[in-house]
N, C-alpha and C. Protein backbone atom coordinates (compact mmCIF):
# COMPACT_ATOMS: atom_id res chain seq x y z
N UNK A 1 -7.45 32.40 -2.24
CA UNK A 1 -8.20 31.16 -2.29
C UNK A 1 -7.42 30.07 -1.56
N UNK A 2 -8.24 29.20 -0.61
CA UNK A 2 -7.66 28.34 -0.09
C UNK A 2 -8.02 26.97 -0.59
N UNK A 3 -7.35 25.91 -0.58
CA UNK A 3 -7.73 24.81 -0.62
C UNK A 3 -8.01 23.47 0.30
N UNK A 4 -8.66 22.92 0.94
CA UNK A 4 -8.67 21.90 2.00
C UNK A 4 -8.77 20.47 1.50
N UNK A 5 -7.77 19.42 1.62
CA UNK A 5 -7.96 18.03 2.02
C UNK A 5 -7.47 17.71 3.24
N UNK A 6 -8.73 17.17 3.40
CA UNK A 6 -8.67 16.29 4.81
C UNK A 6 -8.88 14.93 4.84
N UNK A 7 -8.26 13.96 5.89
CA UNK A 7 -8.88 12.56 5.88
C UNK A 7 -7.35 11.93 4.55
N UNK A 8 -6.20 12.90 4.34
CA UNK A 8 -5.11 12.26 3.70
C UNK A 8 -4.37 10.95 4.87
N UNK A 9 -3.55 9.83 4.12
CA UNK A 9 -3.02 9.20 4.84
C UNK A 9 -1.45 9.75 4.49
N UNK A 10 -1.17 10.05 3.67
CA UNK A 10 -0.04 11.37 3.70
C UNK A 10 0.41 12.07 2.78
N UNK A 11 0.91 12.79 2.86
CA UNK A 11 1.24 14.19 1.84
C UNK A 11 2.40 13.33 0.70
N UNK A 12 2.74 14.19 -0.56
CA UNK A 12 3.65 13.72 -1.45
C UNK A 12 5.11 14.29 -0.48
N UNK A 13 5.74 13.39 -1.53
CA UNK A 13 7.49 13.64 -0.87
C UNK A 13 7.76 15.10 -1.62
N UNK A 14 8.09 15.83 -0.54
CA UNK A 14 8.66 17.66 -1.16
C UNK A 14 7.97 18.49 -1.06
N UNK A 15 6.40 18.34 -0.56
CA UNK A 15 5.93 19.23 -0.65
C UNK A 15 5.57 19.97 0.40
N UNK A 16 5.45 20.96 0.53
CA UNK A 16 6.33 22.28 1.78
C UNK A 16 5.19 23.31 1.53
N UNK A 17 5.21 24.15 2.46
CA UNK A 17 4.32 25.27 2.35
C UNK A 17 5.13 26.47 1.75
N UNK A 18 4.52 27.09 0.61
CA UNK A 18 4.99 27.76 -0.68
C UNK A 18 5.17 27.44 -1.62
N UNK A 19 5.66 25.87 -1.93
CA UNK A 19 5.87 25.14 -3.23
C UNK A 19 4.58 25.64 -3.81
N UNK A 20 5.24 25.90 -5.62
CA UNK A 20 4.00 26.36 -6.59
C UNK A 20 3.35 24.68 -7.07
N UNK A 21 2.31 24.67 -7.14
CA UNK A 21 1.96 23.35 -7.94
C UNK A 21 1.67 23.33 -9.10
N UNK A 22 1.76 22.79 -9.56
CA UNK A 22 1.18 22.81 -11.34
C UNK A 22 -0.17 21.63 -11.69
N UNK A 23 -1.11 22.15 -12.53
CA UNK A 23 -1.80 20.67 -13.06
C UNK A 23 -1.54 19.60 -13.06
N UNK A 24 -2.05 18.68 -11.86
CA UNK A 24 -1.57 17.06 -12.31
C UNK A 24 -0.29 16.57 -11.07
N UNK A 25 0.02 17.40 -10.52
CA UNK A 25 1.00 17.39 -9.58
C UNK A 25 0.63 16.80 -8.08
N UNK A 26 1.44 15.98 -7.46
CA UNK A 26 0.56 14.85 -6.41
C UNK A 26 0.38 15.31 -5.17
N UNK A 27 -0.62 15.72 -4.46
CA UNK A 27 -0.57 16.95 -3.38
C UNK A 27 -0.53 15.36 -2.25
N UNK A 28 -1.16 14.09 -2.17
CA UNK A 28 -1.18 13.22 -0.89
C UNK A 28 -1.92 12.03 -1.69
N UNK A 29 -2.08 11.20 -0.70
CA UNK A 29 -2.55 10.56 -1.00
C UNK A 29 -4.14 10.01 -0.01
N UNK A 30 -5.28 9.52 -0.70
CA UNK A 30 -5.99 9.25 0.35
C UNK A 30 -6.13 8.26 1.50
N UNK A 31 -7.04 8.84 2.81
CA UNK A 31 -7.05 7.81 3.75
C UNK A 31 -7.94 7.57 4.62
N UNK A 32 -7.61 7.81 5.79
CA UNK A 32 -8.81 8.04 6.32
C UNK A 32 -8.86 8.42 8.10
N UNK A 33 -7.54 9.15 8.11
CA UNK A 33 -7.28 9.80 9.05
C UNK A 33 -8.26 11.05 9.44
N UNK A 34 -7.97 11.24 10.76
CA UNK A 34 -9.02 12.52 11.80
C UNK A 34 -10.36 11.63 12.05
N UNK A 35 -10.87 12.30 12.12
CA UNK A 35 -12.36 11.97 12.31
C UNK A 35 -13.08 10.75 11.27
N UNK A 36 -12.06 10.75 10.14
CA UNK A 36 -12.73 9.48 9.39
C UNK A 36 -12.01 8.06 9.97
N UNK A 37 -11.39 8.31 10.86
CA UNK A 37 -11.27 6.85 11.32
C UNK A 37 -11.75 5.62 11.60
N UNK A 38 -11.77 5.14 10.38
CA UNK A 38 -12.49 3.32 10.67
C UNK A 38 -13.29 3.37 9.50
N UNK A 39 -13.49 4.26 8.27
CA UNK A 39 -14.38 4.34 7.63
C UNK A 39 -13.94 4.14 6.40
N UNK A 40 -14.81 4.34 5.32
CA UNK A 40 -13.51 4.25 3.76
C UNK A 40 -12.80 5.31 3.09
N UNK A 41 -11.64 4.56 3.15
CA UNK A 41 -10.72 6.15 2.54
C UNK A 41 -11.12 6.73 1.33
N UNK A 42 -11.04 8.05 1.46
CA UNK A 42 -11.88 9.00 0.90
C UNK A 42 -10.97 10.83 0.95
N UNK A 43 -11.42 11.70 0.13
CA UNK A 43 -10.71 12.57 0.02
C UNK A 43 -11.94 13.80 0.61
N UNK A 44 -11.59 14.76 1.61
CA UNK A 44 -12.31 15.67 2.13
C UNK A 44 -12.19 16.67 1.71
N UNK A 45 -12.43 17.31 0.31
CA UNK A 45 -12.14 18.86 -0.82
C UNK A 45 -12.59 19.81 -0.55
N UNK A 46 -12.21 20.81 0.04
CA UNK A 46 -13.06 21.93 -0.12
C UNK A 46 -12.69 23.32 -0.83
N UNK A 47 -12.99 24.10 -1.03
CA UNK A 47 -12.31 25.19 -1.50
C UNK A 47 -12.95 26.92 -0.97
N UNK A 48 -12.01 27.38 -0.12
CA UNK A 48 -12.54 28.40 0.32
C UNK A 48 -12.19 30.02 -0.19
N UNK A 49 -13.25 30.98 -0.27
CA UNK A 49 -12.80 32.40 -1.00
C UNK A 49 -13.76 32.93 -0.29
N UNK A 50 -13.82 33.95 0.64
CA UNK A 50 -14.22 34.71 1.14
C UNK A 50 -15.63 33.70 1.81
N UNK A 51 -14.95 32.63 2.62
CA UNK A 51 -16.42 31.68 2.55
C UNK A 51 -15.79 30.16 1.57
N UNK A 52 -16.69 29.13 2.44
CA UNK A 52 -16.73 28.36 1.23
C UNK A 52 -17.49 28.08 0.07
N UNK A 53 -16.50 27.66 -0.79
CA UNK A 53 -17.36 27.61 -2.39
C UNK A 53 -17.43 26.39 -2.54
N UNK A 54 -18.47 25.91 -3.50
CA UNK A 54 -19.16 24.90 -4.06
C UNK A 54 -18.13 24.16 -4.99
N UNK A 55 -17.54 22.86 -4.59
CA UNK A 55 -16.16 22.61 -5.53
C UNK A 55 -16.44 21.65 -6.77
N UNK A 56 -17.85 21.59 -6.44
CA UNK A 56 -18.39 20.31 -7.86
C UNK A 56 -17.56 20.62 -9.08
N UNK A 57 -17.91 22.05 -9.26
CA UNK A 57 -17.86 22.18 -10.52
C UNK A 57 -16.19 21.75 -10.82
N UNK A 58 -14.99 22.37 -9.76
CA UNK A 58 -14.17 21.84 -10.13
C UNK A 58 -13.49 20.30 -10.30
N UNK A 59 -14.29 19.76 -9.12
CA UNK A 59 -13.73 18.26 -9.48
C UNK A 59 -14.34 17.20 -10.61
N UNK A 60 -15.30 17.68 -10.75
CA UNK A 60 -16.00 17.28 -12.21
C UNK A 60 -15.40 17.33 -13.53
N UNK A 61 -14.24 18.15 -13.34
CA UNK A 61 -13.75 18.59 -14.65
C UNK A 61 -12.54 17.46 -14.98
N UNK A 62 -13.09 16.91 -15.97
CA UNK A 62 -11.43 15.09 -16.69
C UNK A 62 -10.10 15.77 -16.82
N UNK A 63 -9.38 15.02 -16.64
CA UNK A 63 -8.22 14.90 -17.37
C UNK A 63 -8.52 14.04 -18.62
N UNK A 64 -7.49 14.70 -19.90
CA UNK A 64 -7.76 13.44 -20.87
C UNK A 64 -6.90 12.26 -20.36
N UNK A 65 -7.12 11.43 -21.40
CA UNK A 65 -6.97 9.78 -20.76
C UNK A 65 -4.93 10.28 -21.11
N UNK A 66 -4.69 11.05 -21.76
CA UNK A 66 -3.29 11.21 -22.02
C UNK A 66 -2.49 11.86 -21.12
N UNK A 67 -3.03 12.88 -20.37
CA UNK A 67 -2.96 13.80 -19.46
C UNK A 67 -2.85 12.62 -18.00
N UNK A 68 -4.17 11.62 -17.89
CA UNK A 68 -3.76 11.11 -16.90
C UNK A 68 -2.83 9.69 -16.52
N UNK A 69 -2.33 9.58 -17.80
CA UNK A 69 -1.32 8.59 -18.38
C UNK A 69 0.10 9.40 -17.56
N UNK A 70 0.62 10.31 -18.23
CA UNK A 70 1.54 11.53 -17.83
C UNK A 70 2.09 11.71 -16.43
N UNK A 71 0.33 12.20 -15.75
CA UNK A 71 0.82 12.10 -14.52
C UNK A 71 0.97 10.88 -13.54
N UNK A 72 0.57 10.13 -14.21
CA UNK A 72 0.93 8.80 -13.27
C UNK A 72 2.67 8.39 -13.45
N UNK A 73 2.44 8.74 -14.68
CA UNK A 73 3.96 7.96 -14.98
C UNK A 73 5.05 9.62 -14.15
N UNK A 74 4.80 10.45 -13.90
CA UNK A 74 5.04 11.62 -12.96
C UNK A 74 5.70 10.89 -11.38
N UNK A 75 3.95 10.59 -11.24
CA UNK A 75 3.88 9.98 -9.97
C UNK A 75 5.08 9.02 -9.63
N UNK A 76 4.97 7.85 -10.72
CA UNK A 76 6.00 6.65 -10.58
C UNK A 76 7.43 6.99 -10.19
N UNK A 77 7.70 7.80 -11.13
CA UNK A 77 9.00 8.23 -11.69
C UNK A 77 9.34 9.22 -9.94
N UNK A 78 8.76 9.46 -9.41
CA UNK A 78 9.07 10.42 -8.43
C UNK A 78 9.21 9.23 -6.98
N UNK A 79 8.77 7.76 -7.10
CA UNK A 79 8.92 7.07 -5.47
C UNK A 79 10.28 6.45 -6.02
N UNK A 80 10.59 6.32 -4.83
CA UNK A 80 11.52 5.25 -4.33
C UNK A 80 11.30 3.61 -4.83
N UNK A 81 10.33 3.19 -4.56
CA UNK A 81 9.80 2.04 -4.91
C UNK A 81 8.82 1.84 -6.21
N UNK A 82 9.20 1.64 -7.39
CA UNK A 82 8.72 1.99 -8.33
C UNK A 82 7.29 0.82 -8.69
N UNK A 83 8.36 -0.73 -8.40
CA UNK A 83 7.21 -1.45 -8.81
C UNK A 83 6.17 -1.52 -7.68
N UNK A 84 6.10 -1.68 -6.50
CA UNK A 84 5.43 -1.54 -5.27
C UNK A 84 3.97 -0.26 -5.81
N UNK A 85 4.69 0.62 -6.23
CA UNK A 85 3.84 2.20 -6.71
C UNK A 85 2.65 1.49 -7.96
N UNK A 86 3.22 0.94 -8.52
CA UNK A 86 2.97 0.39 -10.07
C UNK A 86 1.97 -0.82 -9.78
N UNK A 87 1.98 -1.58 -9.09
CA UNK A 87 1.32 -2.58 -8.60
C UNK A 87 0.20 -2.16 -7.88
N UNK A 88 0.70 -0.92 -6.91
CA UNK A 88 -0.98 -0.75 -6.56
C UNK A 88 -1.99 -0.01 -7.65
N UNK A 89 -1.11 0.68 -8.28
CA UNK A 89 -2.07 1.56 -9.23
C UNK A 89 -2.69 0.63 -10.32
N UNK A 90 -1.91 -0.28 -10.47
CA UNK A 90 -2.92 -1.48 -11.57
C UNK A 90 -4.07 -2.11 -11.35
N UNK A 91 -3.70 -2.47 -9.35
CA UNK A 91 -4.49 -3.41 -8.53
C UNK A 91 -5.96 -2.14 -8.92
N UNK A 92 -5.99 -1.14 -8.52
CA UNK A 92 -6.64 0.29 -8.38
C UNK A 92 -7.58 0.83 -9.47
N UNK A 93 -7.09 1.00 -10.29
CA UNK A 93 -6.83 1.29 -11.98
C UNK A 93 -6.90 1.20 -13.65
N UNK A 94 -7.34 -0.22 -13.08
CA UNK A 94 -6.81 -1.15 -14.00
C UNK A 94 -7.88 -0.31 -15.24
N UNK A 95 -8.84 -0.91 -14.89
CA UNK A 95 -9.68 0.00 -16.40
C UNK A 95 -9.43 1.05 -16.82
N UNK A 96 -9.02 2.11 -15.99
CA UNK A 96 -8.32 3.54 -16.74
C UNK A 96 -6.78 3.08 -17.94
N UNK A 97 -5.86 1.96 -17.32
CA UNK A 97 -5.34 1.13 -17.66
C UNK A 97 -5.44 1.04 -19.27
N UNK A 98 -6.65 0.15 -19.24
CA UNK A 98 -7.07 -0.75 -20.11
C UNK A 98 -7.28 0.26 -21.53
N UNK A 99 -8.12 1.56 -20.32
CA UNK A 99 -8.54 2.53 -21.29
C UNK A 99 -8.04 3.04 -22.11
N UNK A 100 -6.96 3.31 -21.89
CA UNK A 100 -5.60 4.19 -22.25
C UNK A 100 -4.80 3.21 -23.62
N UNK A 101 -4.78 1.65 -22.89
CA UNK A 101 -4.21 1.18 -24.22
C UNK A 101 -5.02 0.65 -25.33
N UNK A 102 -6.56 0.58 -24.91
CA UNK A 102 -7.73 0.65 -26.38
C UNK A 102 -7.58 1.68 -27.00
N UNK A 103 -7.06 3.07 -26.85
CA UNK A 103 -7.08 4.11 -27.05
C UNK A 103 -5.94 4.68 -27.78
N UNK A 104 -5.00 3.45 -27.71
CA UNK A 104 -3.42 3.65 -28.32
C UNK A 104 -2.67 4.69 -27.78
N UNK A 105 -3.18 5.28 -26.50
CA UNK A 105 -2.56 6.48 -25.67
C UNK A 105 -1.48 5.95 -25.08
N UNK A 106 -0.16 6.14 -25.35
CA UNK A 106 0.96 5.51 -24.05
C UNK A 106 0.80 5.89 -22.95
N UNK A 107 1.33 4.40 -22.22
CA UNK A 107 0.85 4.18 -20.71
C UNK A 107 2.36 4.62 -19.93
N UNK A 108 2.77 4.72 -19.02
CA UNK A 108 4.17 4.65 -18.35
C UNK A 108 4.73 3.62 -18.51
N UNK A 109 5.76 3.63 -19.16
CA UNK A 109 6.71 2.43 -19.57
C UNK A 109 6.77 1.26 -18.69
N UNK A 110 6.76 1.45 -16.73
CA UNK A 110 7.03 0.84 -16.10
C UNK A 110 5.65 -0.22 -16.22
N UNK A 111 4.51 0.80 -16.27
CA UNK A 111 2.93 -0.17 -15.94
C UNK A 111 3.11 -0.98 -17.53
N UNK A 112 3.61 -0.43 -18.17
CA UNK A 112 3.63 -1.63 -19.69
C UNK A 112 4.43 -2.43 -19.27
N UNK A 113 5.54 -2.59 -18.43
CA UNK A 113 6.83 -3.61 -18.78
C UNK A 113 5.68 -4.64 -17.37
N UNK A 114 5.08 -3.83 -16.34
CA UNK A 114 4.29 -4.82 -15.28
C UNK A 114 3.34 -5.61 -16.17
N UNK A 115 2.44 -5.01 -16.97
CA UNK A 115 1.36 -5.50 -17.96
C UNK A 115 2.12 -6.85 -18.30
N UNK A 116 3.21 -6.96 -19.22
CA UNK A 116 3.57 -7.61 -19.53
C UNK A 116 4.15 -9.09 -19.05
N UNK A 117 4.79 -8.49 -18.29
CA UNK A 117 5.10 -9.43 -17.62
C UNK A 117 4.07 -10.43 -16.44
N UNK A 118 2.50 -10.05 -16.14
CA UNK A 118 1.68 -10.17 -15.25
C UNK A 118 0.79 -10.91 -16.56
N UNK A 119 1.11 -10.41 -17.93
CA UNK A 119 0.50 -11.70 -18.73
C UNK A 119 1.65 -12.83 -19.40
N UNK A 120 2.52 -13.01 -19.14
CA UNK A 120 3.26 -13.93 -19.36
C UNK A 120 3.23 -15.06 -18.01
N UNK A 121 2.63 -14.58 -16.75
CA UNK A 121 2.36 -15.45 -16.01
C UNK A 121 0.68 -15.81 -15.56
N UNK A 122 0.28 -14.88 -16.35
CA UNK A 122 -1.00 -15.96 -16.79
C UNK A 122 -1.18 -16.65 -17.67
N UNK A 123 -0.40 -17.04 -18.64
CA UNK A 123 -0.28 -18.01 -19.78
C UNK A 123 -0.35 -18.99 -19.55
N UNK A 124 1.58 -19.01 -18.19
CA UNK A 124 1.54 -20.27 -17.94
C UNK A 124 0.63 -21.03 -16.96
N UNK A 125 0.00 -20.20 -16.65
CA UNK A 125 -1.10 -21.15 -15.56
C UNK A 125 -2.67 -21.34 -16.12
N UNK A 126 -3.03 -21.11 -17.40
CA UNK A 126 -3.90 -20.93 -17.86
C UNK A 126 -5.01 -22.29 -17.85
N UNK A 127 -6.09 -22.06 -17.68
CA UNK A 127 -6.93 -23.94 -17.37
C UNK A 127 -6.75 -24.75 -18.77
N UNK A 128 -6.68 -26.07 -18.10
CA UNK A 128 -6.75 -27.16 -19.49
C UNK A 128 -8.25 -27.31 -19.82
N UNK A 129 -8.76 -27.24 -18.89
CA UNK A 129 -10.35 -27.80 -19.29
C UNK A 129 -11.01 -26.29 -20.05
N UNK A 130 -12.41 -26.72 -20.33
CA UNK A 130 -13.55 -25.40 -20.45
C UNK A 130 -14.12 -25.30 -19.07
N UNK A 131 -14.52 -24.04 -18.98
CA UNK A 131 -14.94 -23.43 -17.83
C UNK A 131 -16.58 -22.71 -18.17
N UNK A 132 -16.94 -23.27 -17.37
CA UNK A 132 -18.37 -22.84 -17.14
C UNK A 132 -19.54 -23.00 -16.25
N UNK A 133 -20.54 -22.56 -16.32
CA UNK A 133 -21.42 -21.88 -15.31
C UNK A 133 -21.50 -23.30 -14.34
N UNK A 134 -21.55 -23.00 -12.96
CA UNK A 134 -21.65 -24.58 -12.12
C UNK A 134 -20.46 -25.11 -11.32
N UNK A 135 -19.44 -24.82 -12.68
CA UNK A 135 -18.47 -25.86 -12.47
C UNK A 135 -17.68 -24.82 -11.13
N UNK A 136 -16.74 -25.97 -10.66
CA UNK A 136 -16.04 -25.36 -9.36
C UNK A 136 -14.65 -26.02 -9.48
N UNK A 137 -13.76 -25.16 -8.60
CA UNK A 137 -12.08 -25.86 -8.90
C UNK A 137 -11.08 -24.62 -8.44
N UNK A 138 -9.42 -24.87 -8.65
CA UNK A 138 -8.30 -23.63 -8.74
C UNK A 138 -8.77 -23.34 -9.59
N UNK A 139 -8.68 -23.93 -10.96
CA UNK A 139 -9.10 -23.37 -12.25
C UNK A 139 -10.18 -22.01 -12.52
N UNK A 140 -10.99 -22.13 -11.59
CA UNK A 140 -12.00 -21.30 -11.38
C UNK A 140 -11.78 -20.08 -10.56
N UNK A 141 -10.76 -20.62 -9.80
CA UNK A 141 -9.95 -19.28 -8.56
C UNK A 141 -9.23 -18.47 -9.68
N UNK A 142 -8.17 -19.31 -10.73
CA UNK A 142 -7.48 -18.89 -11.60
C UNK A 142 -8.35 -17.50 -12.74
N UNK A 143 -9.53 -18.15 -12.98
CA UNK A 143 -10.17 -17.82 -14.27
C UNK A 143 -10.52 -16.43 -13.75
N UNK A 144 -11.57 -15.99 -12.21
CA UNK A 144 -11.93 -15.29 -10.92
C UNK A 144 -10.83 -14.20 -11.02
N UNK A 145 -9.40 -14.49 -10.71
CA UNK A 145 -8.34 -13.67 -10.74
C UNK A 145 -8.11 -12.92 -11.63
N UNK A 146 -8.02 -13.49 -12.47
CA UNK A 146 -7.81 -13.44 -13.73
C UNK A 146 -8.34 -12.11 -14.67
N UNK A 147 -10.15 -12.59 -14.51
CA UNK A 147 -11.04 -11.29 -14.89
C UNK A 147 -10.69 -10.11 -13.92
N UNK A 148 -10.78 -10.16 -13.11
CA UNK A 148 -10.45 -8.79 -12.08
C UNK A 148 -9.53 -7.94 -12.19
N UNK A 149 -8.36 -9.14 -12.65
CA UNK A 149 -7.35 -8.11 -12.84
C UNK A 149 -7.29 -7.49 -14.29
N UNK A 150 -8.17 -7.68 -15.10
CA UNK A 150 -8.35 -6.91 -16.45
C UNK A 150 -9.37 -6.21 -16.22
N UNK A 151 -10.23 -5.69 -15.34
CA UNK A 151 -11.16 -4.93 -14.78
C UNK A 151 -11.96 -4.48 -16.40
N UNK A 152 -12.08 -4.81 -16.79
CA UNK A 152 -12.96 -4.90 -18.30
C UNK A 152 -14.33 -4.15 -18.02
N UNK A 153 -14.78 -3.91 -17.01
CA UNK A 153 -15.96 -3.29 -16.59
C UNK A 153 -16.85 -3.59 -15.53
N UNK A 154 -18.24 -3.50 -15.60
CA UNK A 154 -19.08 -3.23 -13.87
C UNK A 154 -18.95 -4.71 -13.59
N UNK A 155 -18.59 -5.58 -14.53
CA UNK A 155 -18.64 -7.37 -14.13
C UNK A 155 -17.76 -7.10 -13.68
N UNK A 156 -16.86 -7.02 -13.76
CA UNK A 156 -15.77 -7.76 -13.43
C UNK A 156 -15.43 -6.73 -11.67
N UNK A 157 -15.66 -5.37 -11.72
CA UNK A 157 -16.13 -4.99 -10.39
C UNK A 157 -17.18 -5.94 -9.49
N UNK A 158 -18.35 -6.04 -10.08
CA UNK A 158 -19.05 -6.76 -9.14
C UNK A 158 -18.75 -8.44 -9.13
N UNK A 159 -17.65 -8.81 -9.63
CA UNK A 159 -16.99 -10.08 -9.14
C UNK A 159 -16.06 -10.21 -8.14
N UNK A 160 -15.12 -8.79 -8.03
CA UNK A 160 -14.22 -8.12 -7.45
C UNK A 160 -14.71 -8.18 -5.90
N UNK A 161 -16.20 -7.68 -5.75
CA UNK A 161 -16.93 -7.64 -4.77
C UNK A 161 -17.12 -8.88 -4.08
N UNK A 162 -17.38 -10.08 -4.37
CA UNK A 162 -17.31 -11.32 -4.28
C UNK A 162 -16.10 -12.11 -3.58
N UNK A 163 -15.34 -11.77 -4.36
CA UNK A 163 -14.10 -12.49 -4.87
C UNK A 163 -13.81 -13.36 -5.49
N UNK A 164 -12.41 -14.07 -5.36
CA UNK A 164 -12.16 -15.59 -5.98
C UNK A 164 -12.86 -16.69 -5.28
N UNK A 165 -14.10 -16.97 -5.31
CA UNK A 165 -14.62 -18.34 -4.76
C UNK A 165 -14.24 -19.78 -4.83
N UNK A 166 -13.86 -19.99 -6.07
CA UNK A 166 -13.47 -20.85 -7.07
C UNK A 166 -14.92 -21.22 -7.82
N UNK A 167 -16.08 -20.96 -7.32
CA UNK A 167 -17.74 -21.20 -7.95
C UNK A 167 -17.71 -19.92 -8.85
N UNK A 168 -17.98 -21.29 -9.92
CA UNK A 168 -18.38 -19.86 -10.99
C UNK A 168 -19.76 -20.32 -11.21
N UNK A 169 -20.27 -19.11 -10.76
CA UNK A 169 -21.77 -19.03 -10.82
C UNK A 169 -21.93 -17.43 -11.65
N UNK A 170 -22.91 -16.96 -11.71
CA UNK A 170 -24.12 -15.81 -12.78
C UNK A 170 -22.58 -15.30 -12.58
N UNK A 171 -22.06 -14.38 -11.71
CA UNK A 171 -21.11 -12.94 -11.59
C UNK A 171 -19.54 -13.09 -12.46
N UNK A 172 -19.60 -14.49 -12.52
CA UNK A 172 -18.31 -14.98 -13.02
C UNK A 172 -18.45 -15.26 -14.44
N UNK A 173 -20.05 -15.95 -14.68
CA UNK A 173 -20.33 -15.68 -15.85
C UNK A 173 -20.43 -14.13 -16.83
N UNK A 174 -20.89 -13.50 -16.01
CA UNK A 174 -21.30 -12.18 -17.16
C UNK A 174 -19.60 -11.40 -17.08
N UNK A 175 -18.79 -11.87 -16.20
CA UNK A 175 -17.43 -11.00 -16.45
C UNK A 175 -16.78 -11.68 -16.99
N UNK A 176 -16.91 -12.78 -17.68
CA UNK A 176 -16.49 -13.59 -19.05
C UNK A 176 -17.10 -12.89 -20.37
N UNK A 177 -18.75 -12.61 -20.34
CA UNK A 177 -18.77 -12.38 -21.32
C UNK A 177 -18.65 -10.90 -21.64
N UNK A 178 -18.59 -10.33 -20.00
CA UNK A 178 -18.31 -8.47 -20.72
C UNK A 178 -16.46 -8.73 -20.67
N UNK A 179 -15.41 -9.80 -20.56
CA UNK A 179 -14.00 -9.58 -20.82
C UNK A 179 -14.10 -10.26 -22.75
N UNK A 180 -15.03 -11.05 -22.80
CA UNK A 180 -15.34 -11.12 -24.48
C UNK A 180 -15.82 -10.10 -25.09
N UNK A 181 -16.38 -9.65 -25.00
CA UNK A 181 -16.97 -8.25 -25.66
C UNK A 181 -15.84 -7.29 -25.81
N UNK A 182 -15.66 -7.33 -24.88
CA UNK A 182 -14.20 -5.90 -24.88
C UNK A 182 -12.98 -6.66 -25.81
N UNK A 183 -12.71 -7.44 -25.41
CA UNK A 183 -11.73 -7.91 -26.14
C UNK A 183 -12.39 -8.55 -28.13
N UNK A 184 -13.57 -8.40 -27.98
CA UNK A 184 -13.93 -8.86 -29.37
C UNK A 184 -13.69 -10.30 -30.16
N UNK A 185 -14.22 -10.93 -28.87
CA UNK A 185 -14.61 -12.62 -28.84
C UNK A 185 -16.19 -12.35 -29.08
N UNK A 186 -16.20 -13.15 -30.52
CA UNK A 186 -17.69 -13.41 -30.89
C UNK A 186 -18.18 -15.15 -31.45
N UNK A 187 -19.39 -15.53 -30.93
CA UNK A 187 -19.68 -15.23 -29.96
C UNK A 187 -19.61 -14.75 -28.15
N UNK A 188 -20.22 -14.17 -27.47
CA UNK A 188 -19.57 -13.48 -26.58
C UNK A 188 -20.30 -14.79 -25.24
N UNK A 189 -20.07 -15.65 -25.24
CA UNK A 189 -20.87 -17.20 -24.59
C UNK A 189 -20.71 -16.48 -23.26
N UNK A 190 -19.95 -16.74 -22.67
CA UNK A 190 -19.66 -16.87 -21.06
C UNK A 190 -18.75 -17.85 -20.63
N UNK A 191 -18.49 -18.80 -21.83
CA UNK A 191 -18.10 -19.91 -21.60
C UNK A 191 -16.36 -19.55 -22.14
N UNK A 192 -15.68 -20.35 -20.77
CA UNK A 192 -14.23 -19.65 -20.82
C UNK A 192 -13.94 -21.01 -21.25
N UNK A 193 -13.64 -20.58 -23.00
CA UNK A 193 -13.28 -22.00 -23.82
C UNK A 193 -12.11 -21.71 -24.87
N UNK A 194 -12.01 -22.71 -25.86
CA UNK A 194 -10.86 -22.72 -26.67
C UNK A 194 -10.65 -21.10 -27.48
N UNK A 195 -11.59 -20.42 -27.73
CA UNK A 195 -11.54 -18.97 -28.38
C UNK A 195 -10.77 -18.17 -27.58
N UNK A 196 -11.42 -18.10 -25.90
CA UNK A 196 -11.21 -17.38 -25.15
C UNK A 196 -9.60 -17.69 -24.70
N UNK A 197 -8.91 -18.86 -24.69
CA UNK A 197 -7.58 -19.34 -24.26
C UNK A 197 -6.54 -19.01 -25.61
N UNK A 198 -6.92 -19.19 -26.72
CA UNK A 198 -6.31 -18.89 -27.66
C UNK A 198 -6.02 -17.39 -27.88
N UNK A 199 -6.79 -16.52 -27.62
CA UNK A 199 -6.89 -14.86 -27.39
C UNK A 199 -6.23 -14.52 -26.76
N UNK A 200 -6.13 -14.95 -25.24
CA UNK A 200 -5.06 -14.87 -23.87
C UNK A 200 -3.87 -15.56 -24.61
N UNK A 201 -3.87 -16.34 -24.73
CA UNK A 201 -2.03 -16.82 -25.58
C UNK A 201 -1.24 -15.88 -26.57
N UNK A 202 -2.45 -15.45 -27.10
CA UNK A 202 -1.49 -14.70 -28.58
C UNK A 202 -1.46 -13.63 -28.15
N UNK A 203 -1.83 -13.45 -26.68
CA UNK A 203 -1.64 -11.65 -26.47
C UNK A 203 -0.02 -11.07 -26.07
């Protein structure tokens, strides 16, 4: 049985033709080299046995959220540049992230000590005023940033899409109230106010 990715931007460090692999083990990373040039990076899978076979079924199949905790912290533990590694996988990630610590599953020590420290500097910049639908400002770039990088769900993706405007209009609203919901701010307003700043402080 063979295996094909194509369209990698490059292979892991060590790995050689014969190395055995094991579950979870980092064969490259994606890109968008050969023929996918200029397009979005993406992974080209195939799997061949006398012919090629149909690989749905295998890539369909999860890791648990603990399993893919493991190998990340694998991953980390294996670059050179640890926080650089750690930073993109948050930027990337973040909700698998998130997932993992609703879940009380340990995360890699390094992405907890980044967590941490990436909310101790949103504290200090946190808005004085209330924030809401209309209004415009940094404060609003701040608030924009802010949700994204807690990727809390499809809001806060389709704000992501947008970006930081500093206008908080509908997209900025509903990824306030799906980062209330998740976090279990009730009522779940939209309105980034004294509940919602007091929650972010004591975290």
């Amino acid at each position: 049985m063979r295996y094909y990715y194509a369209h990698l931007d490059k292979f892991a460090d060590g790995l050689k033709v014969g190395k055995v692999l094991k579950k979870g083990d980092l064969i490259g990373y994606v890109g968008t080299t050969g023929n996918a040039s200029g397009g979005a990076p993406h992974l080209h899978f195939g799997i061949y046995k006398d012919g090629p076979t149909n690989p749905f079924p295998r890539v369909t199949k999860e890791f648990s959220l603990k399993d893919k905790m493991k190998i990340l912290g694998k991953i980390i533990d294996a670059e050179d540049d640890e926080g650089e590694v750690v930073a993109e996988l948050l930027a990337k990630y973040r909700s698998l992230f998130n997932a993992a610590i609703a879940a009380d599953v340990d995360i890699p020590e390094q992405a907890e000590d980044a967590i941490k420290e990436e909310a101790k500097a949103w504290k200090t910049q946190i808005p004085a005023r209330e924030l809401a639908l209309n209004m415009q400002g940094d404060d609003v770039v701040w608030l924009q940033n802010f949700l994204m990088s807690q990727g809390k769900g499809l809001a806060a993706v389709a704000l992501g899409a947008t970006g930081a405007t500093g206008y908080f209009g509908t997209y900025t609203r509903n990824a306030v109230i799906e980062y209330q919901t998740a976090v279990g701010i009730v009522p779940a307003t939209g309105i980034f106010g004294a509940v919602t700043k007091a929650y972010i402080l004591s975290i």
